[in-house]
PDB file of N, CA and C in Angstrom:
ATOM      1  N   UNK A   1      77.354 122.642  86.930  1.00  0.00           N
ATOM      2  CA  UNK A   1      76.535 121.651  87.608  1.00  0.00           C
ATOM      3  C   UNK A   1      76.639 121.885  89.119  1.00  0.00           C
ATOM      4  N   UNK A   2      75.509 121.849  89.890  1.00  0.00           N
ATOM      5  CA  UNK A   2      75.566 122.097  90.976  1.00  0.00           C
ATOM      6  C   UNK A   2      75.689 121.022  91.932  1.00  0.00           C
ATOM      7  N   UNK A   3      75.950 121.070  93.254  1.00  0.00           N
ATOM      8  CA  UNK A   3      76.277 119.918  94.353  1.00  0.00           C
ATOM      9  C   UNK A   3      74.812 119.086  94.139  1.00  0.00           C
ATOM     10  N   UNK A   4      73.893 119.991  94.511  1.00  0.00           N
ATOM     11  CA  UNK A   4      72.122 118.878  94.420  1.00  0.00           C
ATOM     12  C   UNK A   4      72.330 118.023  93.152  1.00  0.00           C
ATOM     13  N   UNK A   5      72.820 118.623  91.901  1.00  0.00           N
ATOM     14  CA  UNK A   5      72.524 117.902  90.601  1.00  0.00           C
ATOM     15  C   UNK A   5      73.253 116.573  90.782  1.00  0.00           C
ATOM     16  N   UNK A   6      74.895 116.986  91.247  1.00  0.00           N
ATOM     17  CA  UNK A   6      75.688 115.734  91.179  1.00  0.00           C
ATOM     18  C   UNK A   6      74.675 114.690  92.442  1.00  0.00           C
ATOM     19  N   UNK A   7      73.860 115.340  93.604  1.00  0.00           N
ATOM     20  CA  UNK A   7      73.662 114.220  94.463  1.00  0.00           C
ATOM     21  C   UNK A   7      72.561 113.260  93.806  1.00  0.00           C
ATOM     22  N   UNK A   8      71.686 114.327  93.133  1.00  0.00           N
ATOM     23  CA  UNK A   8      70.769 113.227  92.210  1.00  0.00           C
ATOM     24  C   UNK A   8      70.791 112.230  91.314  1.00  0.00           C
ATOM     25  N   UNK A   9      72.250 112.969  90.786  1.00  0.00           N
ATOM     26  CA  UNK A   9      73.086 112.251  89.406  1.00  0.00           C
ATOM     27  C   UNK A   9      73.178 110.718  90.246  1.00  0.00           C
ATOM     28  N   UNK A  10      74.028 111.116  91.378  1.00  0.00           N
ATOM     29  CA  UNK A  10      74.589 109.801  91.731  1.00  0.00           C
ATOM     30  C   UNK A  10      73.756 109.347  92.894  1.00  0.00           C
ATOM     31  N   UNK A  11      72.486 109.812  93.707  1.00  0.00           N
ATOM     32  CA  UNK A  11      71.937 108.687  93.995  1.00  0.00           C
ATOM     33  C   UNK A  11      70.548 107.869  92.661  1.00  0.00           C
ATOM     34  N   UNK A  12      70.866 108.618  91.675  1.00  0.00           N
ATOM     35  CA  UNK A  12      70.059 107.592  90.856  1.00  0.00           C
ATOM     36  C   UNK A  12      70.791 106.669  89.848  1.00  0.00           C
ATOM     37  N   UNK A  13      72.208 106.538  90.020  1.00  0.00           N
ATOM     38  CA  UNK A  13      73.147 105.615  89.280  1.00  0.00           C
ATOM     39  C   UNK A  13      73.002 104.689  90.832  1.00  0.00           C
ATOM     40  N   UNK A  14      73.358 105.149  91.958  1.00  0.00           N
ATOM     41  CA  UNK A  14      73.158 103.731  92.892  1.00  0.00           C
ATOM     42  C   UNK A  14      71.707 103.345  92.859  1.00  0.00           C
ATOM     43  N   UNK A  15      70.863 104.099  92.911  1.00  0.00           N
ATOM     44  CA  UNK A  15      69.720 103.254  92.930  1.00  0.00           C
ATOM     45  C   UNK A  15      69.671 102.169  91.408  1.00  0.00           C
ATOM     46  N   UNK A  16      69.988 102.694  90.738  1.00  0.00           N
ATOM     47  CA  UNK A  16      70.047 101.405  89.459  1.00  0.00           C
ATOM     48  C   UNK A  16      70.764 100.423  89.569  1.00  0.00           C
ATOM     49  N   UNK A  17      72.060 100.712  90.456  1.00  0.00           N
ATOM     50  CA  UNK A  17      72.945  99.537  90.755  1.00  0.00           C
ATOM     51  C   UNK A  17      72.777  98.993  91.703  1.00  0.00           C
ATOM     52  N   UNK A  18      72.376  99.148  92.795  1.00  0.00           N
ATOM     53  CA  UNK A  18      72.004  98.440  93.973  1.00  0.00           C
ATOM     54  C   UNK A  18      70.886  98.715  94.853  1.00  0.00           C
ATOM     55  N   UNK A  19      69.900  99.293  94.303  1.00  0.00           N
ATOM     56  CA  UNK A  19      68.422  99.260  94.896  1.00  0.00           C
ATOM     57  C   UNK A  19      67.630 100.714  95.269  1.00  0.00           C
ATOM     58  N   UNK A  20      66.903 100.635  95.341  1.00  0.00           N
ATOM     59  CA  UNK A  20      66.461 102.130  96.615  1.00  0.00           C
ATOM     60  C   UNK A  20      66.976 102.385  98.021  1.00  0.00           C
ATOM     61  N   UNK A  21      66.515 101.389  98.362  1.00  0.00           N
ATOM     62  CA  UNK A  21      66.900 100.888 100.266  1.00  0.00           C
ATOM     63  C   UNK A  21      68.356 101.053 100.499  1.00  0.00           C
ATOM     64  N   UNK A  22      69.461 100.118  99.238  1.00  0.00           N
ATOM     65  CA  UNK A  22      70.949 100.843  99.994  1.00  0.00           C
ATOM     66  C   UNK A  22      70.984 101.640  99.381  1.00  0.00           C
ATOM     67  N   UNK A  23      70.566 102.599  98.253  1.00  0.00           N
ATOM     68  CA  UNK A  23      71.469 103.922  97.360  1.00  0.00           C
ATOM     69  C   UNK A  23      70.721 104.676  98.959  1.00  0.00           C
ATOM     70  N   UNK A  24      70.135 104.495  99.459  1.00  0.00           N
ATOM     71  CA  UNK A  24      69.094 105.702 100.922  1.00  0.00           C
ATOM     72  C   UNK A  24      70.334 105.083 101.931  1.00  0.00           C
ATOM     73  N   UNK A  25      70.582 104.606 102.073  1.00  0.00           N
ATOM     74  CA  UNK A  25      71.486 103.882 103.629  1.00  0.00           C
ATOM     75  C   UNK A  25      72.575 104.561 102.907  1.00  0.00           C
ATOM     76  N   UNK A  26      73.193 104.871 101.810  1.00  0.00           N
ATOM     77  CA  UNK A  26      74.894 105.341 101.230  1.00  0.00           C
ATOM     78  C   UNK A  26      75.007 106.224 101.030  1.00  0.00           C
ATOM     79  N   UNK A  27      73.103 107.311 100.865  1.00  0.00           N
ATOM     80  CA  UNK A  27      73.298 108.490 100.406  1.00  0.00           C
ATOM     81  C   UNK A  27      73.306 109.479 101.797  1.00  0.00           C
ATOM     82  N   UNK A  28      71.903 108.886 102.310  1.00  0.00           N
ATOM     83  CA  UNK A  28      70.920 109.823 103.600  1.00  0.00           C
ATOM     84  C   UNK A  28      71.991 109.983 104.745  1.00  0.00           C
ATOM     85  N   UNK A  29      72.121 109.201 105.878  1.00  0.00           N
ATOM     86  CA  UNK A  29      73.324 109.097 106.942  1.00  0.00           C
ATOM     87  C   UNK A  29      73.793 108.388 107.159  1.00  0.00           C
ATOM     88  N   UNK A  30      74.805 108.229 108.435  1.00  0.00           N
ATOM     89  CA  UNK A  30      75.509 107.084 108.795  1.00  0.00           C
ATOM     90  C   UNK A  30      74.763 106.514 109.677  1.00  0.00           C
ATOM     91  N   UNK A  31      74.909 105.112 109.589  1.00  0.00           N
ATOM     92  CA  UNK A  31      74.086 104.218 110.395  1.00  0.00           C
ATOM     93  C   UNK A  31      73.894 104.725 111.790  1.00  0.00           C
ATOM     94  N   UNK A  32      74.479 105.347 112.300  1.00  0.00           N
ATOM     95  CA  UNK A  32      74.749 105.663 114.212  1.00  0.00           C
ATOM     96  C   UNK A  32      74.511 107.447 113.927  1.00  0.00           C
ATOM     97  N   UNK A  33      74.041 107.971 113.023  1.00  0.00           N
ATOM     98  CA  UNK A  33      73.632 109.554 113.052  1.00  0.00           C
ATOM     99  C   UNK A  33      74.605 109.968 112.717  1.00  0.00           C
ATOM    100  N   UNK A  34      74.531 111.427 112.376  1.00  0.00           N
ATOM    101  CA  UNK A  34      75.751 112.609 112.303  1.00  0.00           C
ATOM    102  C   UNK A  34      76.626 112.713 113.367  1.00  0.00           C
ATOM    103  N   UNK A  35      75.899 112.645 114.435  1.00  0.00           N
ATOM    104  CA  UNK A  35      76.439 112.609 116.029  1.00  0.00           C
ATOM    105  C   UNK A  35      77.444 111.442 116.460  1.00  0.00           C
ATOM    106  N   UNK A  36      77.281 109.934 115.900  1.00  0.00           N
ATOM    107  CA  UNK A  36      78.697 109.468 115.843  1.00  0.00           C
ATOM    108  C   UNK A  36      79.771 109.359 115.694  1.00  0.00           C
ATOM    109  N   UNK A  37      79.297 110.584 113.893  1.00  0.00           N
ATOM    110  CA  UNK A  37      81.134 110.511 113.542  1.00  0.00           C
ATOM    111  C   UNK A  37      82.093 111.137 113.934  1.00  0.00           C
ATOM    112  N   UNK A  38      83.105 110.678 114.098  1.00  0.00           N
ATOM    113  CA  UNK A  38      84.198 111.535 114.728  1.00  0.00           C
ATOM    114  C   UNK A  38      84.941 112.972 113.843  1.00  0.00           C
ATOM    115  N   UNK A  39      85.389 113.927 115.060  1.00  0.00           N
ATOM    116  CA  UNK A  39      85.835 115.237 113.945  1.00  0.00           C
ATOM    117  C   UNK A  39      86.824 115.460 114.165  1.00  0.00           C
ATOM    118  N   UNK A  40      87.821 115.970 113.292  1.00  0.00           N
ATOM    119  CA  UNK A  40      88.979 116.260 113.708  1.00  0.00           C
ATOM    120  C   UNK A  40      89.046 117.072 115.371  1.00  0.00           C
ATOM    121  N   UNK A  41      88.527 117.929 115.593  1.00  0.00           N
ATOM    122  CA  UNK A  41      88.157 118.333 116.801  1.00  0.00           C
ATOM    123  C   UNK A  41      88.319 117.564 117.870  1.00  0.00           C
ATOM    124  N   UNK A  42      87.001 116.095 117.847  1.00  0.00           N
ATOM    125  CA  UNK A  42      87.527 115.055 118.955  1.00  0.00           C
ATOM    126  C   UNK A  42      88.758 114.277 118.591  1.00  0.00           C
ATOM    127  N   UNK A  43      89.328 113.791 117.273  1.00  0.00           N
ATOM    128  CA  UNK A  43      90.626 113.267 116.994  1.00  0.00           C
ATOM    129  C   UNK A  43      91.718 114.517 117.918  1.00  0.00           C
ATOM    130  N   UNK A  44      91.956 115.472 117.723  1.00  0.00           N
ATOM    131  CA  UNK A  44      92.657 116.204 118.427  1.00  0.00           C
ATOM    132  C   UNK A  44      92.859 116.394 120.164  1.00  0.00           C
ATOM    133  N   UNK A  45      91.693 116.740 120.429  1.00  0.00           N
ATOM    134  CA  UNK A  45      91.128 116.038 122.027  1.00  0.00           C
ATOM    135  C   UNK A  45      91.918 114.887 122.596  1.00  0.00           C
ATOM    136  N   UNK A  46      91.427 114.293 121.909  1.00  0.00           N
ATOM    137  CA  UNK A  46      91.898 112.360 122.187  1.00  0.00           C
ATOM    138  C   UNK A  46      93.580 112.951 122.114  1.00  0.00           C
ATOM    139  N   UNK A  47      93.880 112.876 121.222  1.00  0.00           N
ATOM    140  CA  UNK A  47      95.520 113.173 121.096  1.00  0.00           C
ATOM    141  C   UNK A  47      96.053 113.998 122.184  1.00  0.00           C
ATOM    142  N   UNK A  48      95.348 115.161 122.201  1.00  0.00           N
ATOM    143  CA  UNK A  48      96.481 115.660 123.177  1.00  0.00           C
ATOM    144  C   UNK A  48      96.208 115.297 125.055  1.00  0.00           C
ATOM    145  N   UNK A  49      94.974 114.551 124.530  1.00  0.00           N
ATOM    146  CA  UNK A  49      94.556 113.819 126.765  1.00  0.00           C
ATOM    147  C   UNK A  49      95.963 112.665 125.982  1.00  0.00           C
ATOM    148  N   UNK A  50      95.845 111.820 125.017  1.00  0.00           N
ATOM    149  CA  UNK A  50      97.081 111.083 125.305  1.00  0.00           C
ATOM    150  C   UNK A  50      98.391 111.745 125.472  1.00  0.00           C
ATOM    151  N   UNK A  51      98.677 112.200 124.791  1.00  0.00           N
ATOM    152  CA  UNK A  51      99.596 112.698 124.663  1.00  0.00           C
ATOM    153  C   UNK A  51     100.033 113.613 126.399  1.00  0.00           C
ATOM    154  N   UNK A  52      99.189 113.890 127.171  1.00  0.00           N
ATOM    155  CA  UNK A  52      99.373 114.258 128.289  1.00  0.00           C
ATOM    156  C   UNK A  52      99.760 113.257 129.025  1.00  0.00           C
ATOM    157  N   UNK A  53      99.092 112.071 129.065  1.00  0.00           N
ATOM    158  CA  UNK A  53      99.054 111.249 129.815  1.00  0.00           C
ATOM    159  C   UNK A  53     100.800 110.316 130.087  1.00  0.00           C
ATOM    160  N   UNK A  54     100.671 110.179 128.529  1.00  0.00           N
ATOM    161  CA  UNK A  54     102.329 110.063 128.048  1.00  0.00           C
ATOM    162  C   UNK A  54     103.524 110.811 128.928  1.00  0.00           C
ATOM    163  N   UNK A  55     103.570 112.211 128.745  1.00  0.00           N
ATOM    164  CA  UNK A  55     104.184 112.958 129.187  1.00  0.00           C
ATOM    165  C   UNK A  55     104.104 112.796 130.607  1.00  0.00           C
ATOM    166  N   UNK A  56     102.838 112.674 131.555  1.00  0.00           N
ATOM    167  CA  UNK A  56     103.284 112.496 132.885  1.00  0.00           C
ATOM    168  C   UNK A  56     103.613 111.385 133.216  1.00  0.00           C
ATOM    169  N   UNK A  57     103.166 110.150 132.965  1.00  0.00           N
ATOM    170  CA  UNK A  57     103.608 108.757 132.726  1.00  0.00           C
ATOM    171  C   UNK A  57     105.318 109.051 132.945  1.00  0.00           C
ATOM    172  N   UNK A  58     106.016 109.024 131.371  1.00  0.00           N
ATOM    173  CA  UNK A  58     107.163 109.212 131.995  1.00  0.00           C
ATOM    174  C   UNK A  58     108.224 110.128 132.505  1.00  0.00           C
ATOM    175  N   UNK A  59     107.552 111.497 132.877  1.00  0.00           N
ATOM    176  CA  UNK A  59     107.929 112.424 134.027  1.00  0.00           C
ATOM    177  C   UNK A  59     108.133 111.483 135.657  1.00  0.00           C
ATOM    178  N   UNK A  60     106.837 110.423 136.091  1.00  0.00           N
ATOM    179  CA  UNK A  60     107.011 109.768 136.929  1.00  0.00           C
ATOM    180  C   UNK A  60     108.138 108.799 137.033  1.00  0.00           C
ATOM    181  N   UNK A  61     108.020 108.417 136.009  1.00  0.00           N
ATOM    182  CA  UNK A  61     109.181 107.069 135.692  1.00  0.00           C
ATOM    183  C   UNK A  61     110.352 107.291 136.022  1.00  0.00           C
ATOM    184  N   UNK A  62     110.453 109.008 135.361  1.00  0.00           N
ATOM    185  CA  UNK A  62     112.105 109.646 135.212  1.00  0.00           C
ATOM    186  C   UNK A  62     112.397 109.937 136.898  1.00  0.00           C
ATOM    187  N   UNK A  63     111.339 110.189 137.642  1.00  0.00           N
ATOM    188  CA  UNK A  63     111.571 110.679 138.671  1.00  0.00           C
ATOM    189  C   UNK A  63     111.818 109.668 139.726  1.00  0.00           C
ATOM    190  N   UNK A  64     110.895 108.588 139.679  1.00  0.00           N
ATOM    191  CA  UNK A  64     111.613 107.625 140.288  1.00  0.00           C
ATOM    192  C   UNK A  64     112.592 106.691 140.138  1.00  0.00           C
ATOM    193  N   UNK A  65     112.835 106.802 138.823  1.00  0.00           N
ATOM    194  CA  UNK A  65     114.422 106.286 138.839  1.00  0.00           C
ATOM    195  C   UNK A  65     115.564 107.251 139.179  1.00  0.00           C
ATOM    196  N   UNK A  66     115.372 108.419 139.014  1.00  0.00           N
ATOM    197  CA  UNK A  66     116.557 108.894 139.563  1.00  0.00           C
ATOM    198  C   UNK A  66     116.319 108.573 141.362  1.00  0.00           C
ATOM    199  N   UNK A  67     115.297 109.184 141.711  1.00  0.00           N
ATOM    200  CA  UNK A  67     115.672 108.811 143.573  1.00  0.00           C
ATOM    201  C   UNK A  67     116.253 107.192 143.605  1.00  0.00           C
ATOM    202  N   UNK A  68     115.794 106.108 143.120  1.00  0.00           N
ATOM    203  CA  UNK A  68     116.348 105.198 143.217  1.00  0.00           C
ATOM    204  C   UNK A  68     118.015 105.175 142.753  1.00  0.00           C
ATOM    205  N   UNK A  69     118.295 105.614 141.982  1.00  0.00           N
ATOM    206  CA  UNK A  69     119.197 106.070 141.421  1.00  0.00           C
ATOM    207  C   UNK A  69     120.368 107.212 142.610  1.00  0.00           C
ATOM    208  N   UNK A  70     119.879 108.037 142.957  1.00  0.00           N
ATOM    209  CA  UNK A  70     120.155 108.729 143.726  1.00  0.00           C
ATOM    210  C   UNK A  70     120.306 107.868 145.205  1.00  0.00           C
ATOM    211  N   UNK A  71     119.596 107.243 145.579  1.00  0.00           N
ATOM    212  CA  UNK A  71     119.634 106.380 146.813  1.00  0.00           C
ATOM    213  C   UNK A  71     120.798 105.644 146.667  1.00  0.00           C
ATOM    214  N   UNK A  72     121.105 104.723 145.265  1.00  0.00           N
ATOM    215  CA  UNK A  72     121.979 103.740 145.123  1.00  0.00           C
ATOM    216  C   UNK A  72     123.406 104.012 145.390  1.00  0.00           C
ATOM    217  N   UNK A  73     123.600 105.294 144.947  1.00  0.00           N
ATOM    218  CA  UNK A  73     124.592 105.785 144.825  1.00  0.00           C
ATOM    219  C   UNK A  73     125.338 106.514 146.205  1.00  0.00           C
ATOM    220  N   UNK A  74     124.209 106.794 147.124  1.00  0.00           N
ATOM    221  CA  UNK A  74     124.459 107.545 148.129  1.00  0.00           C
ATOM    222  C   UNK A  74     124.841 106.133 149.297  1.00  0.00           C
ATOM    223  N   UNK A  75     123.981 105.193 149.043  1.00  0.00           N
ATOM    224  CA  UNK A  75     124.286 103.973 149.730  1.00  0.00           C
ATOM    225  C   UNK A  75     126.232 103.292 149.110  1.00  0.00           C
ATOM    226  N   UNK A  76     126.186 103.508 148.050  1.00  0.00           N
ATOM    227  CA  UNK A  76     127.625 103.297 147.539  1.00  0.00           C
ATOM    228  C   UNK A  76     128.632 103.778 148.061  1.00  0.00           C
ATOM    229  N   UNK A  77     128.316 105.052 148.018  1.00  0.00           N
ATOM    230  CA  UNK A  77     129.310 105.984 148.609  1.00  0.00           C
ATOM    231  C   UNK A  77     129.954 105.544 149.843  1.00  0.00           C
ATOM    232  N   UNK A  78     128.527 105.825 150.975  1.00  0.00           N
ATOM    233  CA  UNK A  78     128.603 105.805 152.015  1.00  0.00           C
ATOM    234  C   UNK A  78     129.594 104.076 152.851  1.00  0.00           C
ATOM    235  N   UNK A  79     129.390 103.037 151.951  1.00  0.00           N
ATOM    236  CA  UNK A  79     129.792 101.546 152.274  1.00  0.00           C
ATOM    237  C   UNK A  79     131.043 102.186 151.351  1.00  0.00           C
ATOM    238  N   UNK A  80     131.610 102.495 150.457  1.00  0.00           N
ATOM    239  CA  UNK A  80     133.212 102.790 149.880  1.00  0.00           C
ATOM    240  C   UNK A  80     133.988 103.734 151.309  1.00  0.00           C
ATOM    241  N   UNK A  81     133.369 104.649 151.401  1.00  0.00           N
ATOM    242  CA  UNK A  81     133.645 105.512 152.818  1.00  0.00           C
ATOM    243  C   UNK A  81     134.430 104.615 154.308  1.00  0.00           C
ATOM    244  N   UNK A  82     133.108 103.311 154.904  1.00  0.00           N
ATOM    245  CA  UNK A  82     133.509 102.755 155.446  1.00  0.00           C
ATOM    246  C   UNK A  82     134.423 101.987 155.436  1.00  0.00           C
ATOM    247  N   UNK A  83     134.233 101.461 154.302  1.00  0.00           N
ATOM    248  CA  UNK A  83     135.300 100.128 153.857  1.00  0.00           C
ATOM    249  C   UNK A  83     136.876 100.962 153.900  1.00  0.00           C
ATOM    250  N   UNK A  84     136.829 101.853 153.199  1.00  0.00           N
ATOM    251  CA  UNK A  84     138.260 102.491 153.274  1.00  0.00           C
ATOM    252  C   UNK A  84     139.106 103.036 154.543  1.00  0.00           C
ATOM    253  N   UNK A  85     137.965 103.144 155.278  1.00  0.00           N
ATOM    254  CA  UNK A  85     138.257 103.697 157.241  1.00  0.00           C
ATOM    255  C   UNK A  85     138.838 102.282 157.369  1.00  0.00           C
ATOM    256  N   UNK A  86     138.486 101.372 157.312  1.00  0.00           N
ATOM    257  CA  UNK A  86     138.605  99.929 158.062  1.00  0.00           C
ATOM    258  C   UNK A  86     140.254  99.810 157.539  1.00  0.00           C
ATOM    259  N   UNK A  87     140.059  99.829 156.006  1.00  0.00           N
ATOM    260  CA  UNK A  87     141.562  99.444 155.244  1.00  0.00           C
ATOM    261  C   UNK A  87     142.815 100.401 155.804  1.00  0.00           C
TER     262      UNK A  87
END
């Protein structure tokens, strides 16, 4: 049996079960064209712009917590330094 046979097979079991008009809307396309649906192609796309975005996101994060980090510590230092001259 070929692909055409099964499509006839089964748009003439929906047309018996639920009309002409929807077995044509369930068989023919998707409401918004071929051109709406999404393909693995753009699913992949999408993923890896997120997935970038992610990655520099917290590259930034990492980076400014360490200078803050780095600042805190250098400010620590520097007030343990004094304090101990005084003592």
């Amino acid at each position: 049996m070929t692909t055409e046979d099964v499509r006839v097979r089964l748009r003439a079991k929906l047309e018996s079960t639920f009309g002409a008009e929807e077995a044509s809307m369930l068989m023919d396309r998707p409401p918004g064209g071929w051109n709406d649906l999404v393909t693995n192609q753009m699913l992949d796309a999408k993923l890896d712009a997120l997935r970038f975005d992610l990655v520099a996101t917290l590259e930034r994060g990492f980076r400014a917590q360490t200078w803050r980090l780095t600042t805190a510590l250098l400010a620590t230092v520097t007030l343990m330094s004094i304090i101990l001259r005084v003592v």
